[in-house]
Every structure is written in C-alpha cells, then in structure tokens.
C-alpha atoms as a PDB file:
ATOM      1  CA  UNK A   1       0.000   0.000   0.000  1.00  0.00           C
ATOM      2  CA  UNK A   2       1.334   3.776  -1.078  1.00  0.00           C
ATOM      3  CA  UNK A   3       0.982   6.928  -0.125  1.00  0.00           C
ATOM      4  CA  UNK A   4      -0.465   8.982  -3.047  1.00  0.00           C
ATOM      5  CA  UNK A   5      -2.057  12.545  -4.197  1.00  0.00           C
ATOM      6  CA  UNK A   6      -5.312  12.236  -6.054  1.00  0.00           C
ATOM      7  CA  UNK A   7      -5.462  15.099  -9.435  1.00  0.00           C
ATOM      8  CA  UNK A   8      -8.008  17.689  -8.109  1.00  0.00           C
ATOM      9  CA  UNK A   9      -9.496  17.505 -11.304  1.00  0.00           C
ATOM     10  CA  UNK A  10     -10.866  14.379 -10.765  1.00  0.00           C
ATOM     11  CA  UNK A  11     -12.165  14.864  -7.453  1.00  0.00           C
ATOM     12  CA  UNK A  12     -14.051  17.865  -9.218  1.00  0.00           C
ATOM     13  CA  UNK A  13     -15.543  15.721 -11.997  1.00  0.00           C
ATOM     14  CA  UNK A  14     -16.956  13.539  -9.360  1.00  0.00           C
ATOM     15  CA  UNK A  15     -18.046  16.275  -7.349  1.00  0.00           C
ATOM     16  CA  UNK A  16     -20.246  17.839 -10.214  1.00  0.00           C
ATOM     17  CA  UNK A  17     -22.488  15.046  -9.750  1.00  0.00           C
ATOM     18  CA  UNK A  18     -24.819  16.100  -7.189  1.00  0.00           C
ATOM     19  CA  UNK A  19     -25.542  11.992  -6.681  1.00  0.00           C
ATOM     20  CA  UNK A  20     -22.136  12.180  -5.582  1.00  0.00           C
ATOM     21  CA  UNK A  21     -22.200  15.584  -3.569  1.00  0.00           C
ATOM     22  CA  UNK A  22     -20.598  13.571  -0.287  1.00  0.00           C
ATOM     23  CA  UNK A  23     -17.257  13.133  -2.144  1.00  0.00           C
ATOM     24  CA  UNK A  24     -14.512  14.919  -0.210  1.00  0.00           C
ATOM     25  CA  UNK A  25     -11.534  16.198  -0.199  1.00  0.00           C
ATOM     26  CA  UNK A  26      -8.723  15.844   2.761  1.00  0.00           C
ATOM     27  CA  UNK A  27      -7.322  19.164   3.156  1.00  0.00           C
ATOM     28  CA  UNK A  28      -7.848  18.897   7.103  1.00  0.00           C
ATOM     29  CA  UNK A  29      -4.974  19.296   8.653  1.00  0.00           C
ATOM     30  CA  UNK A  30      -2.588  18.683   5.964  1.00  0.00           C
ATOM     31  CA  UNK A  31      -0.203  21.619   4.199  1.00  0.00           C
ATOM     32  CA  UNK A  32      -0.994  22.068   0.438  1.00  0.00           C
ATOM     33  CA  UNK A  33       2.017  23.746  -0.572  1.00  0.00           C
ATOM     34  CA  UNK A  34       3.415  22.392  -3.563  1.00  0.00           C
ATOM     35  CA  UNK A  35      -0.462  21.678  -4.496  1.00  0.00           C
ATOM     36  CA  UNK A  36      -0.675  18.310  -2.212  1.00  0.00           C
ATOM     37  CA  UNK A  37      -4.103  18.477  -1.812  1.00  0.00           C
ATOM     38  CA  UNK A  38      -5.175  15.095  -2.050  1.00  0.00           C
ATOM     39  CA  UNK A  39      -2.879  13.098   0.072  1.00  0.00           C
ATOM     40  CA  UNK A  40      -4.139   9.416   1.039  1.00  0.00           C
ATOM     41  CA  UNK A  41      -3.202   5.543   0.673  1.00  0.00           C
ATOM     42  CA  UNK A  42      -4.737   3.483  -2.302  1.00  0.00           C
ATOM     43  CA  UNK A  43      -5.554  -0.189  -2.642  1.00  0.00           C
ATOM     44  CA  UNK A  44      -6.961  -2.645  -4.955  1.00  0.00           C
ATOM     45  CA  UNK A  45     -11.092  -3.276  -4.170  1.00  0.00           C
ATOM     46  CA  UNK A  46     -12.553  -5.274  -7.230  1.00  0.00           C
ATOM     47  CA  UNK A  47     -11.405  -4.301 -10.284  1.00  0.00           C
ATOM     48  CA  UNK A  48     -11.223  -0.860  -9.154  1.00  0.00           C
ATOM     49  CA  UNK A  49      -8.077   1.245  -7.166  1.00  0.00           C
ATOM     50  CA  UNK A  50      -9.373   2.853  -4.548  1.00  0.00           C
ATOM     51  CA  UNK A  51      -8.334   5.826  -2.605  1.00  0.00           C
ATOM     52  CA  UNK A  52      -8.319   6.366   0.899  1.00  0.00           C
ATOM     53  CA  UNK A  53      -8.164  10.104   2.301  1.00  0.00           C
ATOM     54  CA  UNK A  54      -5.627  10.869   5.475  1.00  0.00           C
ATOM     55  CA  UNK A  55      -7.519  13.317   7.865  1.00  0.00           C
ATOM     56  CA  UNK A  56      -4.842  14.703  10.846  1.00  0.00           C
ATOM     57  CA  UNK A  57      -6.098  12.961  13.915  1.00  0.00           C
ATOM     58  CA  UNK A  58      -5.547  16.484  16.257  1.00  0.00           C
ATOM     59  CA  UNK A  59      -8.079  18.149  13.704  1.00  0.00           C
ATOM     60  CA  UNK A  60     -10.434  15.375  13.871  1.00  0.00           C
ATOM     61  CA  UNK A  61     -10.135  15.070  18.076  1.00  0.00           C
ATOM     62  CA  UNK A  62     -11.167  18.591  18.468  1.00  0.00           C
ATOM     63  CA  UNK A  63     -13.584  18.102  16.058  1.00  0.00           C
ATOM     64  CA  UNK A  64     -15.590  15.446  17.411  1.00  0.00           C
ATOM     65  CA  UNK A  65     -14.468  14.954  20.686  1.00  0.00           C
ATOM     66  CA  UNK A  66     -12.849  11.924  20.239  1.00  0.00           C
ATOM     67  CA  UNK A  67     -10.580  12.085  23.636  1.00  0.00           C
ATOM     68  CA  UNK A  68     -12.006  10.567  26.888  1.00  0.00           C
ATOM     69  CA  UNK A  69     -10.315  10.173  30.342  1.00  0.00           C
ATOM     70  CA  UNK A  70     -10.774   5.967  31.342  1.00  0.00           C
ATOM     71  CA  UNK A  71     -11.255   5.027  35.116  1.00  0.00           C
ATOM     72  CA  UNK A  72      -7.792   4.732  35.912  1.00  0.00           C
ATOM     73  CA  UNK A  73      -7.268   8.001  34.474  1.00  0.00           C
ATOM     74  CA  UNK A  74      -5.406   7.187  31.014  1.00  0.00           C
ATOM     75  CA  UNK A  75      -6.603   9.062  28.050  1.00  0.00           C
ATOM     76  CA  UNK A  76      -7.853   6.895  25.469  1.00  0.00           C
ATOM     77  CA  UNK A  77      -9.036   7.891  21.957  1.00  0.00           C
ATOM     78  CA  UNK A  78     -12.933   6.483  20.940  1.00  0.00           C
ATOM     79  CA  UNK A  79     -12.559   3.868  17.919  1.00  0.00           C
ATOM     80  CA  UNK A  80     -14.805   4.629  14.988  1.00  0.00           C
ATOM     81  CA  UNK A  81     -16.933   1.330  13.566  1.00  0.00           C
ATOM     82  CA  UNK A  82     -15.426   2.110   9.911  1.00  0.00           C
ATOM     83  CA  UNK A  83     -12.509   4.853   9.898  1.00  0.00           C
ATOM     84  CA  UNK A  84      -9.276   3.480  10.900  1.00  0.00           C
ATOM     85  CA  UNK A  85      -7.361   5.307  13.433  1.00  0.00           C
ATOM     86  CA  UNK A  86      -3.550   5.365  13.743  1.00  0.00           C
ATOM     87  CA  UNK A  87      -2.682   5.455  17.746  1.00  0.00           C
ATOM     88  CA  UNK A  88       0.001   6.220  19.512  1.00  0.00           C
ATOM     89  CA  UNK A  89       0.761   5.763  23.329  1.00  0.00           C
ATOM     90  CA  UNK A  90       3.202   6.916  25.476  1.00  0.00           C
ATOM     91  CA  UNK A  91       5.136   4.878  28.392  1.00  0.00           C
ATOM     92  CA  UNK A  92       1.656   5.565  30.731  1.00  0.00           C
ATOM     93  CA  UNK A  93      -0.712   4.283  28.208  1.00  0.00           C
ATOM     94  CA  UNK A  94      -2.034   7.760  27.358  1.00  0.00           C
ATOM     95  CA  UNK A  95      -3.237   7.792  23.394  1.00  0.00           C
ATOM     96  CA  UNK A  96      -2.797  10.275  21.193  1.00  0.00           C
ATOM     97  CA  UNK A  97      -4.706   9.988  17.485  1.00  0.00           C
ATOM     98  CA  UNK A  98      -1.916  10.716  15.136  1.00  0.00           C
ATOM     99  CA  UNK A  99      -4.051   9.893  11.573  1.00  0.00           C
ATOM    100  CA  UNK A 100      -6.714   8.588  10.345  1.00  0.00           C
ATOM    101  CA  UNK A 101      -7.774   6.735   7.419  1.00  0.00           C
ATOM    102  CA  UNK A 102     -10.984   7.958   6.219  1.00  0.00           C
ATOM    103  CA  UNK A 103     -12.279   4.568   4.636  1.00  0.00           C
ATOM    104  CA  UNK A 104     -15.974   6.380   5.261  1.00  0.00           C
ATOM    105  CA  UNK A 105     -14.937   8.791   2.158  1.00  0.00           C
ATOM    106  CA  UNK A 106     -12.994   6.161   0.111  1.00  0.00           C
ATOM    107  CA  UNK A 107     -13.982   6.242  -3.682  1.00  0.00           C
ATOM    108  CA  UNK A 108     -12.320   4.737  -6.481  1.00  0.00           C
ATOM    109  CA  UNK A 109      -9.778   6.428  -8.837  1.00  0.00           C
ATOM    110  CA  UNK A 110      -8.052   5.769 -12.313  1.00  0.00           C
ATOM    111  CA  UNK A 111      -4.669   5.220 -12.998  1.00  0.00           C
ATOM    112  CA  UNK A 112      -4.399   8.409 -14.739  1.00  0.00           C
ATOM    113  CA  UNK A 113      -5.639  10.869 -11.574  1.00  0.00           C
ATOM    114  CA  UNK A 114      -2.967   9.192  -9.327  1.00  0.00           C
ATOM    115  CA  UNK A 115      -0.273  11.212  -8.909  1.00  0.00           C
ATOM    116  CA  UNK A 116       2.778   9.190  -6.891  1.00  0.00           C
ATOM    117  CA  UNK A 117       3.819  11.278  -3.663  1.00  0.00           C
ATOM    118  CA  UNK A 118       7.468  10.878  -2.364  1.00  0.00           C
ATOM    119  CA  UNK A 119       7.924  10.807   1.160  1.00  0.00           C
ATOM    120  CA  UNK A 120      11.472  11.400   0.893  1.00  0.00           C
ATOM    121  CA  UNK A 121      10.991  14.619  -1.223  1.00  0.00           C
ATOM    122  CA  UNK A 122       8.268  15.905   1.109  1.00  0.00           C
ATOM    123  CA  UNK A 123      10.225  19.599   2.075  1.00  0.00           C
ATOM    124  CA  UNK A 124       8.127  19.752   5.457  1.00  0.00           C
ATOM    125  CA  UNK A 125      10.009  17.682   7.985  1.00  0.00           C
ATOM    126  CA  UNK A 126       7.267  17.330  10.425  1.00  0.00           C
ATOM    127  CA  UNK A 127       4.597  16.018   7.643  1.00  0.00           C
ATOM    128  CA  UNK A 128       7.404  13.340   6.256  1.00  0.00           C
ATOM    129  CA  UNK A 129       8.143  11.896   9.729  1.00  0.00           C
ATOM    130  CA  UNK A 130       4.537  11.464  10.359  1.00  0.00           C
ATOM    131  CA  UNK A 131       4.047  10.241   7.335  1.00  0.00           C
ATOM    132  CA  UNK A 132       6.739   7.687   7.303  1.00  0.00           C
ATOM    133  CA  UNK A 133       5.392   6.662  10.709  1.00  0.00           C
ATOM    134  CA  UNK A 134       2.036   6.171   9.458  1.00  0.00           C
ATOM    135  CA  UNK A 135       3.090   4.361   6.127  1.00  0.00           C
ATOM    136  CA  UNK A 136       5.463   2.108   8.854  1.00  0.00           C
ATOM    137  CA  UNK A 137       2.255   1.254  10.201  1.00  0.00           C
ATOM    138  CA  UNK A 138      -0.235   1.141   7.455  1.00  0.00           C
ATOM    139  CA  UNK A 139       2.127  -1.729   6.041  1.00  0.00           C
ATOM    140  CA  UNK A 140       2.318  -4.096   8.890  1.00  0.00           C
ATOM    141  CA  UNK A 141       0.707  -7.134   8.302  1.00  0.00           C
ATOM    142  CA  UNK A 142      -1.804  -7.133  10.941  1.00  0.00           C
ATOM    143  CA  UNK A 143      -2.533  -3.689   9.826  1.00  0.00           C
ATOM    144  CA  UNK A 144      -3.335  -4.598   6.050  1.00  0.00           C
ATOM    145  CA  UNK A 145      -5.756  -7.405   7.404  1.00  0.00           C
ATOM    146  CA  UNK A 146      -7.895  -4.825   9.495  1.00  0.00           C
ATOM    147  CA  UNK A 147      -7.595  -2.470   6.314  1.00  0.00           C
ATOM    148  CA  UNK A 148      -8.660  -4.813   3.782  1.00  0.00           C
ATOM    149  CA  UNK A 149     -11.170  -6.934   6.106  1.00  0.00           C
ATOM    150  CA  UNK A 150     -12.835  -2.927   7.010  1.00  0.00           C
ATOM    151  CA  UNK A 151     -12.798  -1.679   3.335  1.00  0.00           C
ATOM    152  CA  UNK A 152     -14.396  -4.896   1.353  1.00  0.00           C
ATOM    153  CA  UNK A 153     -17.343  -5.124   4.509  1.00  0.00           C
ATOM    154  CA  UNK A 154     -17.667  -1.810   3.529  1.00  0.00           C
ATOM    155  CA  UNK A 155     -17.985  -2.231   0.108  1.00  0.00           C
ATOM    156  CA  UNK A 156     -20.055  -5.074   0.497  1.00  0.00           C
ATOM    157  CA  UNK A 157     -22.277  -3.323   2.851  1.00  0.00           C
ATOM    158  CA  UNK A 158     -22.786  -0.290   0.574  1.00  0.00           C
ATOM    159  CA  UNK A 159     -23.652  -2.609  -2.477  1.00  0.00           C
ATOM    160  CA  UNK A 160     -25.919  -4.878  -0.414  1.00  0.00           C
ATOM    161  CA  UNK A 161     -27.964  -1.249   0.441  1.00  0.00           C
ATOM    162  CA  UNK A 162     -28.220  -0.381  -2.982  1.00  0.00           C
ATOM    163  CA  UNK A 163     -29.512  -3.615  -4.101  1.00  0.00           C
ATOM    164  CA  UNK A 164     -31.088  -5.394  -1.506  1.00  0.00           C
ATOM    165  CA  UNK A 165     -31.393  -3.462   1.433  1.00  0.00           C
ATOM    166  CA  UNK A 166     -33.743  -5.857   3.384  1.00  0.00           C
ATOM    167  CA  UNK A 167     -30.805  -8.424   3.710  1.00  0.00           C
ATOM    168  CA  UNK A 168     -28.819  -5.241   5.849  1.00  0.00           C
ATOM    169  CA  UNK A 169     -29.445  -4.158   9.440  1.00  0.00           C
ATOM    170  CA  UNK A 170     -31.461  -0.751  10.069  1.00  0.00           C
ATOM    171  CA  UNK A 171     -27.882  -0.001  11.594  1.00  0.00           C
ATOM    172  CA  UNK A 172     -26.037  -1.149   8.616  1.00  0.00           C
ATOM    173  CA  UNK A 173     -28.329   0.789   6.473  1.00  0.00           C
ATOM    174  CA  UNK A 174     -27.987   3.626   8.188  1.00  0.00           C
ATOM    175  CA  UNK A 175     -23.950   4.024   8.050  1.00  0.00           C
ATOM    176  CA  UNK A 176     -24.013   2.638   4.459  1.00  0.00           C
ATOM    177  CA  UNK A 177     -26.102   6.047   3.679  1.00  0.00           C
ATOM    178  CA  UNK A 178     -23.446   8.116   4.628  1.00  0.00           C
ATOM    179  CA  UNK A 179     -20.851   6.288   2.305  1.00  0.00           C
ATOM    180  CA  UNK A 180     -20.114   7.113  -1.058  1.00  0.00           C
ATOM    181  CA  UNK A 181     -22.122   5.623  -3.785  1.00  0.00           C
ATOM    182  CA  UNK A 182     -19.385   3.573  -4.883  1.00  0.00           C
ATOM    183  CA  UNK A 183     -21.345   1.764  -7.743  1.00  0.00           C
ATOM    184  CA  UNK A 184     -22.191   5.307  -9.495  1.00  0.00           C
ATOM    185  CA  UNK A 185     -18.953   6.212  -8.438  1.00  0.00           C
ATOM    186  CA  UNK A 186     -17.062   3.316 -10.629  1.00  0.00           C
ATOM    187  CA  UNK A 187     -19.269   4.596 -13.570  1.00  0.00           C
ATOM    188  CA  UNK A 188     -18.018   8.106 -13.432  1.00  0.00           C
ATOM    189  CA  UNK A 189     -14.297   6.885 -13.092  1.00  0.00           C
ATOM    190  CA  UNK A 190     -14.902   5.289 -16.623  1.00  0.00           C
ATOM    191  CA  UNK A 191     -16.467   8.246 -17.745  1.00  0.00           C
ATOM    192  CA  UNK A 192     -13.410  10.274 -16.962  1.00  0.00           C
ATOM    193  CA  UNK A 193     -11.213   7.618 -18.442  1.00  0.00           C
ATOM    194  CA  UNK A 194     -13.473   8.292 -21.380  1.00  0.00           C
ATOM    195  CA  UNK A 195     -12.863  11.886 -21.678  1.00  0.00           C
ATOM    196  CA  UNK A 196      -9.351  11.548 -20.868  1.00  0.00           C
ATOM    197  CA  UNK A 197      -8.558   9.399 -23.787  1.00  0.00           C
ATOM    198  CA  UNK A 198     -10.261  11.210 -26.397  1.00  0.00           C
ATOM    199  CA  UNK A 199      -8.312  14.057 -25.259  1.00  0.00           C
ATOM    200  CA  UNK A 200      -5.387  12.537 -27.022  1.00  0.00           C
END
C-alpha cells in the first residue's frame, strides 16, 4: 500500500455530480504547498483502485471529541466502527490519534488521476516523519488485514444497500447512507477515463 495525491481535477468531476455531492476532499490538517491536496493511501477493491483520504487525527479530536479520560485516568481515543485510526501511546498508556484513514470517504480512482507522492521529497520535515510513521504502520501485516477486512465489509455493505437493502441491518443501512455511492462512483471513473482518452 502507497501513499499517493489524487489530481483535483478528478475529485471535481466527481463532485459535479450532485448523486455524488458527499465526495470529499482531505485538506484537514494537511499543508498544500506544492499543491498536495489530495494526500491518502490506495488499494486494490474489485477491479477498481481505490483511494483512501488521510484526515490529521488532532483536527479530527477537536472536532468530534474523540478524547475521553478511562477510570484509571489514562486518556484513550474512541474507535470509529469504519474509519481506521492510527494510535500512539506513550510509556503511561495515554493515546494520542496521530491519523486517520478515512475509509468512510474512500472512492475509487483511475490510474491516470494518481499522482505518486514521495515521502522522501516531502520539504516539510514534520509532515514526512509522520508520514513515514504512518506508512510504517499502514504496512504491517496485521494492519493490512484490518484495512482490507474494514474496506471490502464496507464495500459489500454499501452494495448490499443499494440492491437489496432488506438483507442489511437498520444499523447497517444507516452508516451505508453516509458512504459514497461507490457503484455510481465506478461509472463516473470510466467516464473520466473516457474523456481523458479522447483528449489525445
């Protein structure tokens, strides 16, 4: 799995569509000198790459309170039932949300709106350290498994509630409404493969 940027045209194109009106960016958090506005991991789901946004986890704590104090007073950091938090801890146990992976806002992308992002070449020395801490991480194996196992039940989820949503959970209906429409999504993605050939 790599760390990539996404061409803001593309993200545009999608966003036109007001079917697809919940596609986002992932400026939070993130510098966009050097135009890196798009910065996120990508993996294979179907036929399709997809990409994953990287939301800075400080952002997203004072955001939506994600922070709590436990009984024996170490701060832990609430887990999300689909994003995938990156957590550190310190000698005491005390978390502290570093990044997350925003696999509620993951939509798929083609080859041609990828745009490869070099960690060593990143000119910010905070952002590549984090970076290559969370791309340490992302790559573990254990860490793939929860990735993969998350994103295809997600997937699956989202197609089951476009197609049969009696076989889903009101629950699982519910968070599957929030997700992307990845089906109409797909179709778009040939669309702008479409355009972007007879460009040539």
């Amino acid at each position: 799995m790599r760390l990539i940027n996404v061409d803001p045209n593309y993200i545009d194109f999608l966003k036109k569509d007001p079917r697809l009106s919940n596609v986002r960016d992932s400026k939070i958090g993130l510098s966009t000198n050097g135009g890196r506005k798009y910065v996120g991991v990508c993996l294979t789901v179907g036929e399709y790459l997809y990409y994953i946004p990287i939301h800075k986890g400080s952002k997203e704590m004072s955001k939506h309170g994600k922070t709590y104090t436990n009984a024996s007073g170490i701060r832990k950091i609430k887990r999300s039932k689909f994003d995938i938090e990156f957590i550190e801890r310190d000698k005491d146990g005390n978390e502290k949300l570093t990044s997350i992976l925003v696999t509620a806002c993951m939509i798929p992308i083609p080859s041609q709106a990828v745009i490869e992002y070099d960690i060593s070449s990143e000119p910010n020395p905070k952002f590549k350290a984090d970076f290559t801490d969370l791309m340490n991480w992302v790559n573990k194996e254990n860490t793939l498994k929860i990735i993969n196992n998350r994103v295809n039940k997600m997937y699956n989820t989202k197609i089951a509630s476009l197609n049969s949503p009696s076989s889903l959970t009101e629950e699982e209906r519910k968070y599957a409404s929030y997700w992307v429409n990845y089906k109409l999504a797909e179709e778009k993605c040939k669309e702008w493969i479409g355009i972007q050939e007879n460009k040539k």
